[in-house]
Each structure stands twice: as C-alpha cells, then as structure tokens.
C-alpha atoms as a PDB file:
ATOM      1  CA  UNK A   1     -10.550   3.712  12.144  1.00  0.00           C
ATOM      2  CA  UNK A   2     -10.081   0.536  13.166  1.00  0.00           C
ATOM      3  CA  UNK A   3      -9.171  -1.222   9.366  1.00  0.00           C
ATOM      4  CA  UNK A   4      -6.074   1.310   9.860  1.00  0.00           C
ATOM      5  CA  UNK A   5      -4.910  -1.221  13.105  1.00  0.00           C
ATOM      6  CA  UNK A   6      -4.641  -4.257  10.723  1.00  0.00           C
ATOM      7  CA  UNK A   7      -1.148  -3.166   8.642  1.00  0.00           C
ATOM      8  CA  UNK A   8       0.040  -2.193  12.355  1.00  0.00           C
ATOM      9  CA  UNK A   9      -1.115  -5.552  14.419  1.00  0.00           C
ATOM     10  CA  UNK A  10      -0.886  -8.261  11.777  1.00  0.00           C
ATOM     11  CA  UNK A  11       1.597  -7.734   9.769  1.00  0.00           C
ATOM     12  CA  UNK A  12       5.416  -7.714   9.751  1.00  0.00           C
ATOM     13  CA  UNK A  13       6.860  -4.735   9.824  1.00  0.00           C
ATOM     14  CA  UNK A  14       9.651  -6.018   7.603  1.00  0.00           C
ATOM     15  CA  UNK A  15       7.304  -6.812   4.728  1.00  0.00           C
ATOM     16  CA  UNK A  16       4.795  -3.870   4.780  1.00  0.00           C
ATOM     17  CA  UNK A  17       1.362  -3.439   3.881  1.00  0.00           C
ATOM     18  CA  UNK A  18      -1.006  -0.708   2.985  1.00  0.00           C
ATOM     19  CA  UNK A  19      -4.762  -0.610   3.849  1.00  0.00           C
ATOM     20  CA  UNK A  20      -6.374   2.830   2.862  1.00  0.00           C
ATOM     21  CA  UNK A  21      -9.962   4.080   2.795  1.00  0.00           C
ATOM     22  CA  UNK A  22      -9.920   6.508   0.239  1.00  0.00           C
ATOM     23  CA  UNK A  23     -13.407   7.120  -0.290  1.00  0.00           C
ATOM     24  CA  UNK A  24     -16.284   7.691   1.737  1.00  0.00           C
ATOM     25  CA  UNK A  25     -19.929   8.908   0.860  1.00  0.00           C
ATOM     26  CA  UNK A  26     -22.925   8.831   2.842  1.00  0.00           C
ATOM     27  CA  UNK A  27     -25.596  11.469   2.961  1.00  0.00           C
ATOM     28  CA  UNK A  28     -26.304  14.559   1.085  1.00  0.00           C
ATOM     29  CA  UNK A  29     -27.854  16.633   3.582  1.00  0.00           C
ATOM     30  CA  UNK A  30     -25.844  17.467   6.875  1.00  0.00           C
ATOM     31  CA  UNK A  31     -28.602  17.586   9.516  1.00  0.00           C
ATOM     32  CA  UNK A  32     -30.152  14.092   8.368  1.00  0.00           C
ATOM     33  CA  UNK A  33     -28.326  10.942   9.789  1.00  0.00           C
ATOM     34  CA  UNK A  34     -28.409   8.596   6.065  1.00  0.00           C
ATOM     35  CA  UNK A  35     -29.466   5.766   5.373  1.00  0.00           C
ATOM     36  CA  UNK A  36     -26.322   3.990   3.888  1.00  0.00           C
ATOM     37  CA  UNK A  37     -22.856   4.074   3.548  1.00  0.00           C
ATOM     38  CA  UNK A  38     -20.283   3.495   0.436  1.00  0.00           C
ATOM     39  CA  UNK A  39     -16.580   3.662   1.315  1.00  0.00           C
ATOM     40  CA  UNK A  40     -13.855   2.350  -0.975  1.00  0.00           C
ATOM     41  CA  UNK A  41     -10.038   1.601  -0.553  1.00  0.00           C
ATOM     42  CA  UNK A  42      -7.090  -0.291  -1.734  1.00  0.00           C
ATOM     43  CA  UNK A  43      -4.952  -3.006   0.091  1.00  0.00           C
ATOM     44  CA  UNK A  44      -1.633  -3.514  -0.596  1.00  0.00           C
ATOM     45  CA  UNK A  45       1.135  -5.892   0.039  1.00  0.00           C
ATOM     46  CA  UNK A  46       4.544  -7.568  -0.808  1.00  0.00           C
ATOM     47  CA  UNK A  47       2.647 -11.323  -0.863  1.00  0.00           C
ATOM     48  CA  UNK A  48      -0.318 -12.034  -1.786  1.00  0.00           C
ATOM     49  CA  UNK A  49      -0.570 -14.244   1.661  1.00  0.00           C
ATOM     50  CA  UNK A  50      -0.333 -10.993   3.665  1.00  0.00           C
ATOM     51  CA  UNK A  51      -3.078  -9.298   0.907  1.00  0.00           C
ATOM     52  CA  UNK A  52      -5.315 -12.169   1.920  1.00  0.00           C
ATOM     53  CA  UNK A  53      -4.887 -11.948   5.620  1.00  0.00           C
ATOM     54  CA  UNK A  54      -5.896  -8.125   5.145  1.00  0.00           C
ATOM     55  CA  UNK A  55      -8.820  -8.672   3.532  1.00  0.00           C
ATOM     56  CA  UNK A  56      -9.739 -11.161   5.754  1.00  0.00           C
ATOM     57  CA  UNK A  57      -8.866  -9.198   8.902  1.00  0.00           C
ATOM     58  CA  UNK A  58     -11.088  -5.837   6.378  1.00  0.00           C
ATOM     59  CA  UNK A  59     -14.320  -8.763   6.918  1.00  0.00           C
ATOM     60  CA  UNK A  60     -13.920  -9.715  10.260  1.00  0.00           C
ATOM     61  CA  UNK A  61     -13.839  -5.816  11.498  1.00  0.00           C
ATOM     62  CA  UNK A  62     -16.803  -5.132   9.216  1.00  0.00           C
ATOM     63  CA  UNK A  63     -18.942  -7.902  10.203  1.00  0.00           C
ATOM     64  CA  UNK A  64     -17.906  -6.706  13.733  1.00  0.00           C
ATOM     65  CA  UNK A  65     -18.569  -3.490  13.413  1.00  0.00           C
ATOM     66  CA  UNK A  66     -21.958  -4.422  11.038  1.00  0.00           C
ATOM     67  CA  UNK A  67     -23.032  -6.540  14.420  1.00  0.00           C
ATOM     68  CA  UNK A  68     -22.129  -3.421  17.408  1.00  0.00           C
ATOM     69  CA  UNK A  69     -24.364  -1.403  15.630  1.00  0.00           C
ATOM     70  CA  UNK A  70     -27.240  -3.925  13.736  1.00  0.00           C
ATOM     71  CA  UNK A  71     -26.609  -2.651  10.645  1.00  0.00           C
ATOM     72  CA  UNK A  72     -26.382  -4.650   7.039  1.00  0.00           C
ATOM     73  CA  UNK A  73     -22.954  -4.577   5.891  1.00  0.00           C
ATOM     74  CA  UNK A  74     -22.446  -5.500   2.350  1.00  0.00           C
ATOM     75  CA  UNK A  75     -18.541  -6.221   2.056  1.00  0.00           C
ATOM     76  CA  UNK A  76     -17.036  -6.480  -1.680  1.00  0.00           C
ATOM     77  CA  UNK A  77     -13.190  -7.114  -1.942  1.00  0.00           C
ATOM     78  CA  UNK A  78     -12.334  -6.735  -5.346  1.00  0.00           C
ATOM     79  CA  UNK A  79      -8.479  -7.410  -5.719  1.00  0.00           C
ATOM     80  CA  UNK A  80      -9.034  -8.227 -10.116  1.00  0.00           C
ATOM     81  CA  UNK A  81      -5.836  -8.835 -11.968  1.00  0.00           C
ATOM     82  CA  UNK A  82      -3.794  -6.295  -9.630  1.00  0.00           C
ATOM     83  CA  UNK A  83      -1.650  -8.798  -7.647  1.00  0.00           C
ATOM     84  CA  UNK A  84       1.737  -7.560  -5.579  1.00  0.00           C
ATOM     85  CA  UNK A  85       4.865  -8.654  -7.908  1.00  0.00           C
ATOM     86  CA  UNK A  86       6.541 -11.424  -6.303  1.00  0.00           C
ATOM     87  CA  UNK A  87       9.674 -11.540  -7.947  1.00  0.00           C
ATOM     88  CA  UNK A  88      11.554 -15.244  -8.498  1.00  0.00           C
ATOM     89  CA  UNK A  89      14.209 -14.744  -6.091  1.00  0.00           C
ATOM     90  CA  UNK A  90      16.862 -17.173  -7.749  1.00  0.00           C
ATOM     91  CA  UNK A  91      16.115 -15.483 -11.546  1.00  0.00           C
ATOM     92  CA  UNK A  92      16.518 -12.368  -9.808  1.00  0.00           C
ATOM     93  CA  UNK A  93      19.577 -12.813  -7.987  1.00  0.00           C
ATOM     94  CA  UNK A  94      20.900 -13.611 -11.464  1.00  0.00           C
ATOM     95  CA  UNK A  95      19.121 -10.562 -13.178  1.00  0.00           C
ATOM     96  CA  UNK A  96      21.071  -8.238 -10.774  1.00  0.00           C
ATOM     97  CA  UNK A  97      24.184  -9.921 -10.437  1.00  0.00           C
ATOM     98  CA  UNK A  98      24.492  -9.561 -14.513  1.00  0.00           C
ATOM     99  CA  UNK A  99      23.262  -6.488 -14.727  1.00  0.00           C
ATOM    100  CA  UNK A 100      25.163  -5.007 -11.905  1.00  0.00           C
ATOM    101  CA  UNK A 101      28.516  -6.585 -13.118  1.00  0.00           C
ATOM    102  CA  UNK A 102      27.864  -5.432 -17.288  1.00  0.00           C
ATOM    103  CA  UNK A 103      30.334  -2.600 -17.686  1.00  0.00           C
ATOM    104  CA  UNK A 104      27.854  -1.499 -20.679  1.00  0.00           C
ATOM    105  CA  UNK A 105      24.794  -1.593 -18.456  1.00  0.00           C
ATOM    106  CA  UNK A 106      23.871   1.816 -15.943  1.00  0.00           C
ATOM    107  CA  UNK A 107      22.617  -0.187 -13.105  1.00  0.00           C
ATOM    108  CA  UNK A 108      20.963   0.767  -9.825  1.00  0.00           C
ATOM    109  CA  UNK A 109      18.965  -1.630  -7.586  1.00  0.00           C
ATOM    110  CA  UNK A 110      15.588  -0.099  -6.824  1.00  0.00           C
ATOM    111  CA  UNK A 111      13.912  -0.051  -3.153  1.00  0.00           C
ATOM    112  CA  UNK A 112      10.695  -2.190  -2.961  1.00  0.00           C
ATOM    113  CA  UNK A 113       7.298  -0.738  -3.856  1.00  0.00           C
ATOM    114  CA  UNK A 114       3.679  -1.610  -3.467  1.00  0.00           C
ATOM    115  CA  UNK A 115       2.756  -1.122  -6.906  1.00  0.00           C
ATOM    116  CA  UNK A 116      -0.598  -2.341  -8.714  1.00  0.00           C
ATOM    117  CA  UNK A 117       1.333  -4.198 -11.559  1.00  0.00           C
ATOM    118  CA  UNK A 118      -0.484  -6.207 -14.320  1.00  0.00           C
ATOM    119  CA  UNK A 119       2.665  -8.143 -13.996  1.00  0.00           C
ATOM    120  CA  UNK A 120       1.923  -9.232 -10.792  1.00  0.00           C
ATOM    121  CA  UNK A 121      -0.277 -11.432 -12.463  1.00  0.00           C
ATOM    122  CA  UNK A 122       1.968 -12.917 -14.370  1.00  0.00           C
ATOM    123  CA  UNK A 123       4.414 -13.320 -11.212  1.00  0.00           C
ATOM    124  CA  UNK A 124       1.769 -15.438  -9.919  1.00  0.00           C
ATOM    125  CA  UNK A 125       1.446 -17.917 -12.484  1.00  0.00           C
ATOM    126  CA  UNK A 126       5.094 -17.959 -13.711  1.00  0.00           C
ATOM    127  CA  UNK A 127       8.264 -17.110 -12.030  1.00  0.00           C
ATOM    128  CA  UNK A 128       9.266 -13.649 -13.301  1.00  0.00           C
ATOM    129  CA  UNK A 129      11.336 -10.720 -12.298  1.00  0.00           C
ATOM    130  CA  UNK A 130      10.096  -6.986 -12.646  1.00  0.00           C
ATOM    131  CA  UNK A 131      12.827  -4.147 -13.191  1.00  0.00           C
ATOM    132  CA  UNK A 132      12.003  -0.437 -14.038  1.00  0.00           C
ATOM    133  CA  UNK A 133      13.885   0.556 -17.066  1.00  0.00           C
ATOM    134  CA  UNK A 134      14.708   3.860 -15.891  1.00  0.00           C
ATOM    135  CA  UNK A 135      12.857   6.778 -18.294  1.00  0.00           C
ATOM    136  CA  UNK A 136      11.887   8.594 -14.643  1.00  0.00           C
ATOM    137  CA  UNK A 137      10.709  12.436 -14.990  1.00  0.00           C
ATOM    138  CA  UNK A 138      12.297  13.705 -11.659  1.00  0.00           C
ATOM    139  CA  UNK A 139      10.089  16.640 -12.004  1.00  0.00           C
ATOM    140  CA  UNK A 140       6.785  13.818 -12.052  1.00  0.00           C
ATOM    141  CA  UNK A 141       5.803  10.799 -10.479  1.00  0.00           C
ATOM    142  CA  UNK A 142       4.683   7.667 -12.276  1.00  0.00           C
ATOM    143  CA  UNK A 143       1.132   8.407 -13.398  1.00  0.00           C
ATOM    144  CA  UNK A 144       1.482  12.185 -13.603  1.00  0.00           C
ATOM    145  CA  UNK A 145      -0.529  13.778 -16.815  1.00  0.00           C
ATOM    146  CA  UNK A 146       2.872  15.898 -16.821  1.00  0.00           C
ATOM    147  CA  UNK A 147       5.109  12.679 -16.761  1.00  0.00           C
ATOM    148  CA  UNK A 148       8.117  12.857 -19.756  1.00  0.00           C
ATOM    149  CA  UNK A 149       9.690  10.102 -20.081  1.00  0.00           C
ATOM    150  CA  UNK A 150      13.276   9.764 -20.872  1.00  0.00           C
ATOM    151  CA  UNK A 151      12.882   7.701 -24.127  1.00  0.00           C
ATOM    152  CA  UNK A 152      17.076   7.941 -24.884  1.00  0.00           C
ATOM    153  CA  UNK A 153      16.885   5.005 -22.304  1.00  0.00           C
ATOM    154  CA  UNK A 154      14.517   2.381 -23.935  1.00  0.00           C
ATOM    155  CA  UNK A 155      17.348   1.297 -26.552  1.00  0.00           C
ATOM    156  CA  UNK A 156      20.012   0.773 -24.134  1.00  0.00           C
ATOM    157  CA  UNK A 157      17.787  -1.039 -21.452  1.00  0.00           C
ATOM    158  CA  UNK A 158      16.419  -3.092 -23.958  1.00  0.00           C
ATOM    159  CA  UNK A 159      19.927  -4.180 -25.170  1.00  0.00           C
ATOM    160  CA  UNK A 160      20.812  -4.750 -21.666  1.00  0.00           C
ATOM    161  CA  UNK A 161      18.682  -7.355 -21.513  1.00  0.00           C
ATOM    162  CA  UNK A 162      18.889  -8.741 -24.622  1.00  0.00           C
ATOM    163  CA  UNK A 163      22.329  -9.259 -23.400  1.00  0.00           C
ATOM    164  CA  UNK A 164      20.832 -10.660 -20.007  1.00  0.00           C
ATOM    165  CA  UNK A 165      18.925 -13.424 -22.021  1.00  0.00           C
ATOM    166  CA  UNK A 166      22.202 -14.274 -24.773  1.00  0.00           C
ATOM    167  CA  UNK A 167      23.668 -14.865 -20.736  1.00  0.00           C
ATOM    168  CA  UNK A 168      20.948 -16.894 -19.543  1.00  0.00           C
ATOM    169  CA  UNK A 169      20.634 -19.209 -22.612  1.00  0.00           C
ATOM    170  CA  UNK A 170      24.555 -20.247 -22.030  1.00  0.00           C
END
C-alpha cells in the first residue's frame, strides 16, 4: 500500500508516473503465516529522472517497512533496456510541424504514453523522436493476440518520412 503514495507525493502531476505491484505470492497453505514473500511490478515514467526517484522512493519504503517488522528484504529493481522515450524536443517540433503541414501526409498528434519502448534506449543515447505509424486495430489494443494491423498504412507512412528526411537534409 504504501509504494502506491509515491506517484501521488513525489511526483508532478503534470508529468505522470506509474508504480504497480502486479504480482504477489507468498504461501501455499491459507492457515500457515509463510515464510517469504515475492511481489513484482513495473515503474513507469515520462523521464528517466522521475523513474529513478521511484525506485529510489520503492527502496526507502522497503527498507522501512523490512525494519517495522525485522524482516530481510531483498529489493531487485530491474529497469533492463526498457527506458521511457524522451523525445528531442527541437527534432520533434520539426517532425510535427512537417508532417502536420504535408498536404500528402494524414497526420494526427498522439497524447503521451508510458510505454516500455526499446527505443527508449536509443532516446537515451541519441536524440530521437518516436511516432506511431498508425496500423491501429480499433477493435484491439497494442499487444492483443487478436491485434490486425492496418498494413495499407506502412507505404504511405514510410514515404512520409522519407519525405521528412529529403526536408531535413535541405
């Protein structure tokens, strides 16, 4: 209960952030109190500084909690390659001024989401700009088994930015 007072008390509301618990076993009988504990979650963010801040704030309510009641608490944050996209604001003030003023180009600007993007990665390391291309499934979301993408829009979002590149190398 008390990791889900971090997103509310430390962070902006204007940014956003997402701790969750997700997973929790302990036990396998109901009338014996166990032994240990294994709960797992995911922590998302905007920025990587507010992702760090979480997990920080995730350690000092464990070791908190791990003291209140003597216990061992064996913390592992594991962020791996999934880091929030932090787009290049100038490159993508460009990006959506072009695309947005391309009378061949269908363009919509997208509302923010805490994905877990490879590309992320890359964001960190080199400025970059993520766009979705568009192939949504209304009937699915994202990683449905049932998801159909709408391939008819790969060659025209491709061309889009091929034209978005012939514009930046002016």
């Amino acid at each position: 209960m008390q990791v889900q007072t971090i997103v509310s008390r430390n962070v902006d509301p204007l940014r956003g952030g997402v701790v969750t618990i997700g997973e929790l076993h302990a036990g396998t009988v109901p009338n014996i109190i166990p032994g240990e504990a294994s709960l797992m979650g995911t922590i998302r963010a905007f920025r990587q500084s507010d992702i760090e801040m979480m997990q920080q704030r995730v350690r000092d309510i464990a070791n908190g909690v791990g003291a209140t009641y003597g216990i061992d608490v064996d913390l592992k944050l594991i962020q791996g390659g999934y880091m929030p996209v932090e787009n290049a604001p100038e490159q993508t003030a460009d990006m959506m001024q072009f695309m947005a003023g391309d009378p061949q180009t269908d363009f919509a600007e997208a509302e923010p989401a805490m994905t877990g993007e490879d590309f992320g990665f890359l964001t960190q390391k080199f400025p970059g700009t993520m766009a979705w291309l568009g192939v949504n499934d209304p009937e699915h979301t994202l990683h449905s088994d049932k998801l159909s993408p709408d391939e008819a829009s790969i060659k025209p979002g491709v061309d889009a930015f091929i034209r978005f590149f012939e514009h930046r190398m002016q």
